[in-house]
N, C-alpha and C. Protein backbone atom coordinates (compact mmCIF):
# COMPACT_ATOMS: atom_id res chain seq x y z
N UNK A 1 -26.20 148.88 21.48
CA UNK A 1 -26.98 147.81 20.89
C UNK A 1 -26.22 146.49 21.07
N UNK A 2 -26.63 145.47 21.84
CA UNK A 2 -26.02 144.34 22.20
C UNK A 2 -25.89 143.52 20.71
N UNK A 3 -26.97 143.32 19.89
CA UNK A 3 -26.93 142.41 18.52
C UNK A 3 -26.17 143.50 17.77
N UNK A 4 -25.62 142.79 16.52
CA UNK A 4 -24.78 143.45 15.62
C UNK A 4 -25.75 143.41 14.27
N UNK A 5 -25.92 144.22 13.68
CA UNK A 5 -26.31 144.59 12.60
C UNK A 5 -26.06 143.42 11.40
N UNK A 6 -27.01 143.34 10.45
CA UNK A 6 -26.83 141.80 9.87
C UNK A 6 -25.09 142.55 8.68
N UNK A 7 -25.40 143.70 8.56
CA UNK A 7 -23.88 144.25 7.77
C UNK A 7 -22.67 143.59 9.14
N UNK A 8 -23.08 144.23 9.78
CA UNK A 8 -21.27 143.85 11.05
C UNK A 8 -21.54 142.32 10.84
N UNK A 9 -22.33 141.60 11.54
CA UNK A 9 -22.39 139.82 11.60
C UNK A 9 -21.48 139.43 10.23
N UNK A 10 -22.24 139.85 9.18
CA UNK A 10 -21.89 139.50 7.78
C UNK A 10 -20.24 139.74 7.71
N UNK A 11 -19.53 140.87 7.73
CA UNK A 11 -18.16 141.42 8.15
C UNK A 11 -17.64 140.82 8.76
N UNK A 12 -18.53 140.35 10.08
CA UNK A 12 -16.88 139.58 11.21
C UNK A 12 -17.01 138.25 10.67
N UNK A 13 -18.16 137.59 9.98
CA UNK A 13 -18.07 135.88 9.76
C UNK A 13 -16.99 135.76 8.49
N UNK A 14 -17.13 136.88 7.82
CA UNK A 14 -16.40 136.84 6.59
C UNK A 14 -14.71 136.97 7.01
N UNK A 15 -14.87 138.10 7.97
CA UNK A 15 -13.06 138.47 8.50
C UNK A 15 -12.36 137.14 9.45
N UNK A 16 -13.42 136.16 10.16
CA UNK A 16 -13.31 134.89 10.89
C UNK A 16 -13.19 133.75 10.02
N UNK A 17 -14.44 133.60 9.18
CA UNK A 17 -13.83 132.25 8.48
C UNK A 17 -14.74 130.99 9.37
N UNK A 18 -13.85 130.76 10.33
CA UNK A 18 -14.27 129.66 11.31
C UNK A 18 -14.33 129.97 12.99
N UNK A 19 -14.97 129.02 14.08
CA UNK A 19 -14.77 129.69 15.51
C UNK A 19 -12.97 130.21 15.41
N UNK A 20 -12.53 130.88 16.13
CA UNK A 20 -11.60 131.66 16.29
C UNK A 20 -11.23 130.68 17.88
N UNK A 21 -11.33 129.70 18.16
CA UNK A 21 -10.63 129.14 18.92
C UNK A 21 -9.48 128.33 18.42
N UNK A 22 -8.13 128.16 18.75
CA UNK A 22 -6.76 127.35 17.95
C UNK A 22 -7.46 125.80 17.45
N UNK A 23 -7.14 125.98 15.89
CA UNK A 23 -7.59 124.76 15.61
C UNK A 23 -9.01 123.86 15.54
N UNK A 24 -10.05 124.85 15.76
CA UNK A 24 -11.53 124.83 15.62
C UNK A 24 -11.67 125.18 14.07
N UNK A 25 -12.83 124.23 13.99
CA UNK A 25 -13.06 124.65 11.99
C UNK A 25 -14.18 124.65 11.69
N UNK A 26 -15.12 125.53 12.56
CA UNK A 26 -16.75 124.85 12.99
C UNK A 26 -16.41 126.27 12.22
N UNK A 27 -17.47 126.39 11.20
CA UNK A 27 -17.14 127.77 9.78
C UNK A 27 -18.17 128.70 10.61
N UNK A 28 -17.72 130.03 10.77
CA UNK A 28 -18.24 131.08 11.41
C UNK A 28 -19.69 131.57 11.17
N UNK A 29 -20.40 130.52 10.59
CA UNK A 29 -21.85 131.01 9.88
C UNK A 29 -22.44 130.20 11.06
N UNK A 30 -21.86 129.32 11.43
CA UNK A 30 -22.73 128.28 12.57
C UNK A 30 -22.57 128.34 14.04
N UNK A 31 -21.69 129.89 14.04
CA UNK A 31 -21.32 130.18 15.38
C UNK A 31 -21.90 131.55 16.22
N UNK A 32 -21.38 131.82 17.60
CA UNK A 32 -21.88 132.63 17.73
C UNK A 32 -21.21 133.71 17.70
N UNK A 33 -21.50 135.11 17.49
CA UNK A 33 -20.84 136.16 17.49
C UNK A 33 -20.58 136.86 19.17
N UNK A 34 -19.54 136.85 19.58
CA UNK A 34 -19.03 136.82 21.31
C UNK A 34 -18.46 138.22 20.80
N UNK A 35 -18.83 138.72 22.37
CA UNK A 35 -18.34 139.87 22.50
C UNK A 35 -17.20 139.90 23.92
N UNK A 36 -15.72 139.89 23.38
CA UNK A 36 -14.82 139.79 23.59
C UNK A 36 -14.51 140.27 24.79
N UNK A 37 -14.84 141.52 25.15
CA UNK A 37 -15.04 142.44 26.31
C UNK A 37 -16.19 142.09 26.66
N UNK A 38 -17.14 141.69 27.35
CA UNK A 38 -18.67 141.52 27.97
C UNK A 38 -19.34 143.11 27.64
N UNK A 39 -20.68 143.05 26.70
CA UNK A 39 -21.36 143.93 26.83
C UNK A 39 -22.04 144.69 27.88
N UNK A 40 -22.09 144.17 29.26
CA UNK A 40 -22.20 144.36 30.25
C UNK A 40 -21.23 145.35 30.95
N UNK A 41 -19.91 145.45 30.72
CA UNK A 41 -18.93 145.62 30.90
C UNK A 41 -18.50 146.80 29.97
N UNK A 42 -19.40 147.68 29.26
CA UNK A 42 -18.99 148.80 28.46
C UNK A 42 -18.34 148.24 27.17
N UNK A 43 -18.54 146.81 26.82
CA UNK A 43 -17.84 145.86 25.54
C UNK A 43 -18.42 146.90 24.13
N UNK A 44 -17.86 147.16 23.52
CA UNK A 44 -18.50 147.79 22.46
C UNK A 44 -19.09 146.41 21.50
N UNK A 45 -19.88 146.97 20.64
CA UNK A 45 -20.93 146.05 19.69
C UNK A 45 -19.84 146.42 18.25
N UNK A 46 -18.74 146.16 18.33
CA UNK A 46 -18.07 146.23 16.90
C UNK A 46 -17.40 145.49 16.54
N UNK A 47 -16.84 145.58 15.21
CA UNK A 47 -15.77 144.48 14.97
C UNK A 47 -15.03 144.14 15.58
N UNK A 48 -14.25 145.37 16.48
CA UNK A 48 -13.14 145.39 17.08
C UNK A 48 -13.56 144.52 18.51
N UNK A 49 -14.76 143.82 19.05
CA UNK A 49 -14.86 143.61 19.87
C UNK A 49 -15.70 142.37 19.71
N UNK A 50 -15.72 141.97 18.78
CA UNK A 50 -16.61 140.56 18.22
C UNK A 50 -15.84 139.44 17.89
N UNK A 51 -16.24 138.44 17.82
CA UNK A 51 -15.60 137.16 17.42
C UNK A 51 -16.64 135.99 17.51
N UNK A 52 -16.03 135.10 15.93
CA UNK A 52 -17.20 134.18 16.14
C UNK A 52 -16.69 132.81 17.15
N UNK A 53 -17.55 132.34 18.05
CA UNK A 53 -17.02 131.47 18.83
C UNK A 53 -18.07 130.26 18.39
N UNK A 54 -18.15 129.04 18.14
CA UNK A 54 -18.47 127.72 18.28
C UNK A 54 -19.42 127.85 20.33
N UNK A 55 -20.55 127.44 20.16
CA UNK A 55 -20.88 127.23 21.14
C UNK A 55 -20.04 127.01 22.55
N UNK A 56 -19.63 125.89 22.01
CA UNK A 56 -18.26 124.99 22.89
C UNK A 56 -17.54 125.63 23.64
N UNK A 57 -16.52 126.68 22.28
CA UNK A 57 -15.62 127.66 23.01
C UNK A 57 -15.84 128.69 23.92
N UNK A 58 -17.27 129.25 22.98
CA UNK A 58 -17.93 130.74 23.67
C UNK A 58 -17.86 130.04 25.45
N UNK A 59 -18.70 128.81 25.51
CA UNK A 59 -19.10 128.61 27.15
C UNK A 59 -17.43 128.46 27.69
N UNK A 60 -16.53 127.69 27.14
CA UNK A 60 -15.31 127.91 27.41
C UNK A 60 -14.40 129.10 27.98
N UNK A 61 -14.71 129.71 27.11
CA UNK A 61 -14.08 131.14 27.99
C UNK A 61 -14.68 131.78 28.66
N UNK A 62 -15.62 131.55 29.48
CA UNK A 62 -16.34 131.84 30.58
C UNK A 62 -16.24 130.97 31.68
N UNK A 63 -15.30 129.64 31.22
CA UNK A 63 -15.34 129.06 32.17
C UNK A 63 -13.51 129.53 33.42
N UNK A 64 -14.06 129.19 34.65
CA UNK A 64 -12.92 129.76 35.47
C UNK A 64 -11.13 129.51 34.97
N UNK A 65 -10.74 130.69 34.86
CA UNK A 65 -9.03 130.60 34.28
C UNK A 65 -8.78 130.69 33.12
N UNK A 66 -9.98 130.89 32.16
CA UNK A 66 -9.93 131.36 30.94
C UNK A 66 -10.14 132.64 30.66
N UNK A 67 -8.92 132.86 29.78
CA UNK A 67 -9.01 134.61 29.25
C UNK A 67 -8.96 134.78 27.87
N UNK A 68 -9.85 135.31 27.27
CA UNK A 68 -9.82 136.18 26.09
C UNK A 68 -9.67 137.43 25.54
N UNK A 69 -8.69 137.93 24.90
CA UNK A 69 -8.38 139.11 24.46
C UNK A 69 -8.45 139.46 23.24
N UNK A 70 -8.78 140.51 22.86
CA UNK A 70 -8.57 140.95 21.20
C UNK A 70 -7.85 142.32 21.34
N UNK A 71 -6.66 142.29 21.11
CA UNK A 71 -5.69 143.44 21.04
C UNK A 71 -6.03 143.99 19.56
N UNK A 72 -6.68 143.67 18.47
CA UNK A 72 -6.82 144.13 17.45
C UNK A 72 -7.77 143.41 17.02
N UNK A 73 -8.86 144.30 15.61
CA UNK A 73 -9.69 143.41 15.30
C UNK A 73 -9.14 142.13 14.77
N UNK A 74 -10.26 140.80 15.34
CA UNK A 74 -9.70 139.68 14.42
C UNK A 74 -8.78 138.95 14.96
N UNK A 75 -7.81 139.38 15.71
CA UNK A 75 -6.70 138.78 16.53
C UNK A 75 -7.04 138.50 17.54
N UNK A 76 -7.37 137.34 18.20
CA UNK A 76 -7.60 136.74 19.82
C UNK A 76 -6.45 136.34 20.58
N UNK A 77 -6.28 136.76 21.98
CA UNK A 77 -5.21 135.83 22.27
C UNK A 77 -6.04 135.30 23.54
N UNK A 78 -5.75 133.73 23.64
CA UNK A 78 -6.20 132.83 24.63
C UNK A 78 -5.32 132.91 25.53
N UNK A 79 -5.99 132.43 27.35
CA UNK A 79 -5.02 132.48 27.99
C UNK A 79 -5.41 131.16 28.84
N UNK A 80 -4.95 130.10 28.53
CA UNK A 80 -5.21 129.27 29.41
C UNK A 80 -5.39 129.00 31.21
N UNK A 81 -5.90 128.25 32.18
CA UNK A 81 -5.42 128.07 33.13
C UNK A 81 -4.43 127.96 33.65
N UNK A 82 -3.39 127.16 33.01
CA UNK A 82 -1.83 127.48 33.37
C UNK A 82 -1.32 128.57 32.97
N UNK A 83 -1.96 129.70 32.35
CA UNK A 83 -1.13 131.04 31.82
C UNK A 83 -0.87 131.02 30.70
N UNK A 84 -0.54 129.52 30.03
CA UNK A 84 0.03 129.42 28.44
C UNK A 84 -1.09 130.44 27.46
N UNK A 85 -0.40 131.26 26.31
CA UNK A 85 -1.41 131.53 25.43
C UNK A 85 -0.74 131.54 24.06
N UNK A 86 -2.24 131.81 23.57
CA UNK A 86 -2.20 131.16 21.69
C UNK A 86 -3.13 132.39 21.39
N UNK A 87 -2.26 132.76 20.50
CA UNK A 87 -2.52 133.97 19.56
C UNK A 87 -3.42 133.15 18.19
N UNK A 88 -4.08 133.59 18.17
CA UNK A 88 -5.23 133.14 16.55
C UNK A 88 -5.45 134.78 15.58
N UNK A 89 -5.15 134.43 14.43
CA UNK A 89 -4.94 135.73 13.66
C UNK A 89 -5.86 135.08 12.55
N UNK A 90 -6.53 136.13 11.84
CA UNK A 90 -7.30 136.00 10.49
C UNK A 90 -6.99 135.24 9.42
N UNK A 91 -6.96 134.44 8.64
CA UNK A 91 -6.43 134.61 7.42
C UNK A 91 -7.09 135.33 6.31
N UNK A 92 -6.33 137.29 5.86
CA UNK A 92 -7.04 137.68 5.39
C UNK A 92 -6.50 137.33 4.04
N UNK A 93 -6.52 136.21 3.30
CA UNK A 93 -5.52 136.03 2.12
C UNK A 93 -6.63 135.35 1.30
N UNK A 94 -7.26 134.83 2.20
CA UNK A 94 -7.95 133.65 1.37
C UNK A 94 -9.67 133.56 1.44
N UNK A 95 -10.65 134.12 0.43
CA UNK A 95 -11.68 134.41 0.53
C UNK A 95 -12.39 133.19 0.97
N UNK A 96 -13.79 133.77 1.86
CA UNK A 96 -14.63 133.06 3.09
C UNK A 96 -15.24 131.91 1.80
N UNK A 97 -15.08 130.59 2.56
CA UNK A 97 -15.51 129.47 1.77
C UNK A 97 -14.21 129.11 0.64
N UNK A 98 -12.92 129.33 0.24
CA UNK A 98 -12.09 129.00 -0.30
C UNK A 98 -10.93 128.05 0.49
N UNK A 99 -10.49 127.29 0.23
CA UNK A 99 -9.39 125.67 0.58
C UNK A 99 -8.57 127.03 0.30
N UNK A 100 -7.76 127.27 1.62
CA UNK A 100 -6.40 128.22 1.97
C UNK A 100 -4.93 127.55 1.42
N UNK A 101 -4.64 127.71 0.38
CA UNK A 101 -3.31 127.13 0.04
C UNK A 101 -2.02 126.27 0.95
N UNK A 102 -1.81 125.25 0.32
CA UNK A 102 -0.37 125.03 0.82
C UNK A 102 0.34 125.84 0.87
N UNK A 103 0.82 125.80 2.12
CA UNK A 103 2.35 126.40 2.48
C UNK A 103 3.24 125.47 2.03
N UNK A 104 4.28 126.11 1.16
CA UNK A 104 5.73 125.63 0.35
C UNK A 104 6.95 125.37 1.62
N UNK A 105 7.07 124.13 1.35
CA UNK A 105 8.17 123.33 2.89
C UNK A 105 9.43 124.68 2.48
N UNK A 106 10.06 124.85 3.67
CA UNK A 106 11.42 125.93 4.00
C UNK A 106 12.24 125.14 3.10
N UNK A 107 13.05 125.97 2.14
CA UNK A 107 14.03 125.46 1.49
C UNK A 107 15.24 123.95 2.27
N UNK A 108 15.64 123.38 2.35
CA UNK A 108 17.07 122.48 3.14
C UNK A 108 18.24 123.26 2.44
N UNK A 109 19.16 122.99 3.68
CA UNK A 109 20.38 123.04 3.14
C UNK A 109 20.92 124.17 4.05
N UNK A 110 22.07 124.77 4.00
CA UNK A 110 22.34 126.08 4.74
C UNK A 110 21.60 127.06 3.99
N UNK A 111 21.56 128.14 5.01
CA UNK A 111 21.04 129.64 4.72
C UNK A 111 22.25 130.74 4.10
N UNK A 112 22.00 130.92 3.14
CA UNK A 112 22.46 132.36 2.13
C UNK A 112 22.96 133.65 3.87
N UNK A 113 24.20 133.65 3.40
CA UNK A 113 24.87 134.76 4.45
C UNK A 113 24.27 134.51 5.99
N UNK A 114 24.14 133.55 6.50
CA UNK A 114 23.67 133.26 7.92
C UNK A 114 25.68 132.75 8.56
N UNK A 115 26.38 132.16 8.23
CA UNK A 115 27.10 130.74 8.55
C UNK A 115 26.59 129.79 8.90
N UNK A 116 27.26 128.73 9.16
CA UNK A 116 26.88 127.88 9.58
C UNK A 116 24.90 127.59 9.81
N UNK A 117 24.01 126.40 8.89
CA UNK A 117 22.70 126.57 9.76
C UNK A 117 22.19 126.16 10.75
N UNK A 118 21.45 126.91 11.39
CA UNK A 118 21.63 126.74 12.88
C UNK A 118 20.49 125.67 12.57
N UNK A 119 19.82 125.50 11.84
CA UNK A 119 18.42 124.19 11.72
C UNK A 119 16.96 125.03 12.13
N UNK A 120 17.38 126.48 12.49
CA UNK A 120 15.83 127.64 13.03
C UNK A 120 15.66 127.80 11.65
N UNK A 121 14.10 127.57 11.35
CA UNK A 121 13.24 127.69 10.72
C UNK A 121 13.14 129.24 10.45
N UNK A 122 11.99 129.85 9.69
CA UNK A 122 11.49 131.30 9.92
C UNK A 122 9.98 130.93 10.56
N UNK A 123 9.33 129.94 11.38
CA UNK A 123 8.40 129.58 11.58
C UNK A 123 7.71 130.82 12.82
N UNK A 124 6.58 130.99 12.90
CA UNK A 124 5.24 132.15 14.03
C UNK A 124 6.45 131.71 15.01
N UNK A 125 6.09 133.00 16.06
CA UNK A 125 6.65 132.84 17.43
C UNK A 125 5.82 131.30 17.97
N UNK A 126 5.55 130.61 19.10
CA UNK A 126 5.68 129.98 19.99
C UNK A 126 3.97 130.05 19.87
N UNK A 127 3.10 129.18 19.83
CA UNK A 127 1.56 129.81 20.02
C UNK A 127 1.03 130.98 18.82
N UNK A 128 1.47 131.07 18.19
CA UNK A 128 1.23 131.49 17.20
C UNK A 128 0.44 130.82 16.10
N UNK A 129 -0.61 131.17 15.34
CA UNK A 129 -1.07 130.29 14.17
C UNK A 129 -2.35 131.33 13.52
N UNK A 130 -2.16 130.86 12.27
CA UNK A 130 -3.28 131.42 11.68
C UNK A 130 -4.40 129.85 11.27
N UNK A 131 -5.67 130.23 11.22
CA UNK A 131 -6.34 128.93 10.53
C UNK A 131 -5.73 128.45 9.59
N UNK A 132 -5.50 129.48 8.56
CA UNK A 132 -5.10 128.56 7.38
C UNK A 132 -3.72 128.12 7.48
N UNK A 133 -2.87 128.12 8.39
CA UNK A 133 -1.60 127.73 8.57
C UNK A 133 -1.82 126.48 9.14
N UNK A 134 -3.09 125.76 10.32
CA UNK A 134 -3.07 124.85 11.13
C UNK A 134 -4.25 123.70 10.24
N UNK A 135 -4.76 124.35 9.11
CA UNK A 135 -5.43 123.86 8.27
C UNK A 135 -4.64 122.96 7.24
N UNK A 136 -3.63 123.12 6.93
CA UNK A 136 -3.16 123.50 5.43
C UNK A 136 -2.01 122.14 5.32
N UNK A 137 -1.81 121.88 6.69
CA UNK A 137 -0.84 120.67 6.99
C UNK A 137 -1.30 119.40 7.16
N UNK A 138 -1.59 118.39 6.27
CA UNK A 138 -2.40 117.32 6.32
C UNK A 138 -1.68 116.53 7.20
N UNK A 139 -0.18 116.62 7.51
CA UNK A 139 0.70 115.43 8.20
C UNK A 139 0.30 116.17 9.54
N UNK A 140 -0.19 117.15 10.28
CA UNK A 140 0.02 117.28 11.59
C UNK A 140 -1.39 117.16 12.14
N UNK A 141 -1.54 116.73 13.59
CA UNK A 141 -2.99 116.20 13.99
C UNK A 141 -4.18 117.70 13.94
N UNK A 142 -5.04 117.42 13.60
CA UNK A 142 -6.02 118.47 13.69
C UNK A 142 -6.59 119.62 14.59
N UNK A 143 -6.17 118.46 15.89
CA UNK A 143 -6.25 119.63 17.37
C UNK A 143 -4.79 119.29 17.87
N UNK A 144 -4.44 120.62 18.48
CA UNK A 144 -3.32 120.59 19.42
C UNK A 144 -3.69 119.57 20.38
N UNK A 145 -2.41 118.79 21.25
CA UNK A 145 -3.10 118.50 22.52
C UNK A 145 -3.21 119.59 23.50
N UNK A 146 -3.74 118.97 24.40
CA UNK A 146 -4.19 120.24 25.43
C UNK A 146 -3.94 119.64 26.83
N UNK A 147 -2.99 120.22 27.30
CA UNK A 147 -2.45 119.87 28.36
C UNK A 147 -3.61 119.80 29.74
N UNK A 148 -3.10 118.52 30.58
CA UNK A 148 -4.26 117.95 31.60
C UNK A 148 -4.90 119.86 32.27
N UNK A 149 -3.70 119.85 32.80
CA UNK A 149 -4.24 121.06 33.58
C UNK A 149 -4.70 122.66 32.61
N UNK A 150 -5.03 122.14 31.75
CA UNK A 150 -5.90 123.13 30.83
C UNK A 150 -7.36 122.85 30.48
N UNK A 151 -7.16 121.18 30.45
CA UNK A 151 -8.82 120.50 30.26
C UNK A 151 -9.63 121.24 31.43
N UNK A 152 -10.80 121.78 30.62
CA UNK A 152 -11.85 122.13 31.69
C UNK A 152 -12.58 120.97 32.62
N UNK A 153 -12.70 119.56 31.48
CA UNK A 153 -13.75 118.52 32.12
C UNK A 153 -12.63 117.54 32.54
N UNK A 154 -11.31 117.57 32.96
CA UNK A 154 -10.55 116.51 33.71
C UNK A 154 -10.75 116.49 35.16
């Protein structure tokens, strides 16, 4: 069955939140539900293979040098034209339609039994982010930039 059942739709908008592209906040009720693997392609019709995408993005990752993966439900990883990718993870902390809490700044000062501090954070690997982590920071810009040779329309 290519459509998802209004129970699954209901499930993945709730487990999404918003499009599931880095830093998109278009809320998952106004998007479309993408099937991660192409249904065409033996894609299963499940959670594990759904995601809500923003118009925008959905045509985006169809466009040439773009890759999308879901190694787990809920978890996407993007793969840009240059290869770079960005992992997008759920935030399952914070119920659908709720303002996702501040994150509390890293203590200053040295670290307890480290020596010397090296100034490394405990911050996501590299491309890493959850919504409510890229949400939650009023001082940092809203979209990443996006490097020339990643723009689809440059």
């Amino acid at each position: 069955r290519y459509r998802p059942g209004e129970v699954m739709r209901r499930l993945v908008q709730a487990r999404d939140q918003t499009c599931r592209f880095p830093t998109c906040r278009r809320p998952a009720t106004g998007c479309d539900l993408d099937h991660t693997r192409p249904y065409d392609e033996k894609g299963p019709t499940c959670p594990c293979n759904l995601a809500a995408l923003c118009r925008r993005h959905h045509r985006l990752k169809q466009t040439d040098g773009w890759k999308l993966t879901q190694p787990s439900p809920g978890t996407l990883v993007w793969e840009t034209p240059a290869k770079r990718t960005h992992t997008v993870r759920p935030d399952l902390t914070t119920p659908p339609g709720a303002t996702p809490p501040t994150p509390q700044p890293p203590p200053q000062g040295p670290r307890q039994g480290r020596g010397k501090d090296t100034g490394r954070g405990t911050s996501p690997p590299t491309g890493t982010t959850t919504h409510a982590a890229s949400a939650a920071h009023p001082d940092r810009p809203s979209r990443l930039p996006v490097p020339a040779e990643d723009r689809p329309w440059h």
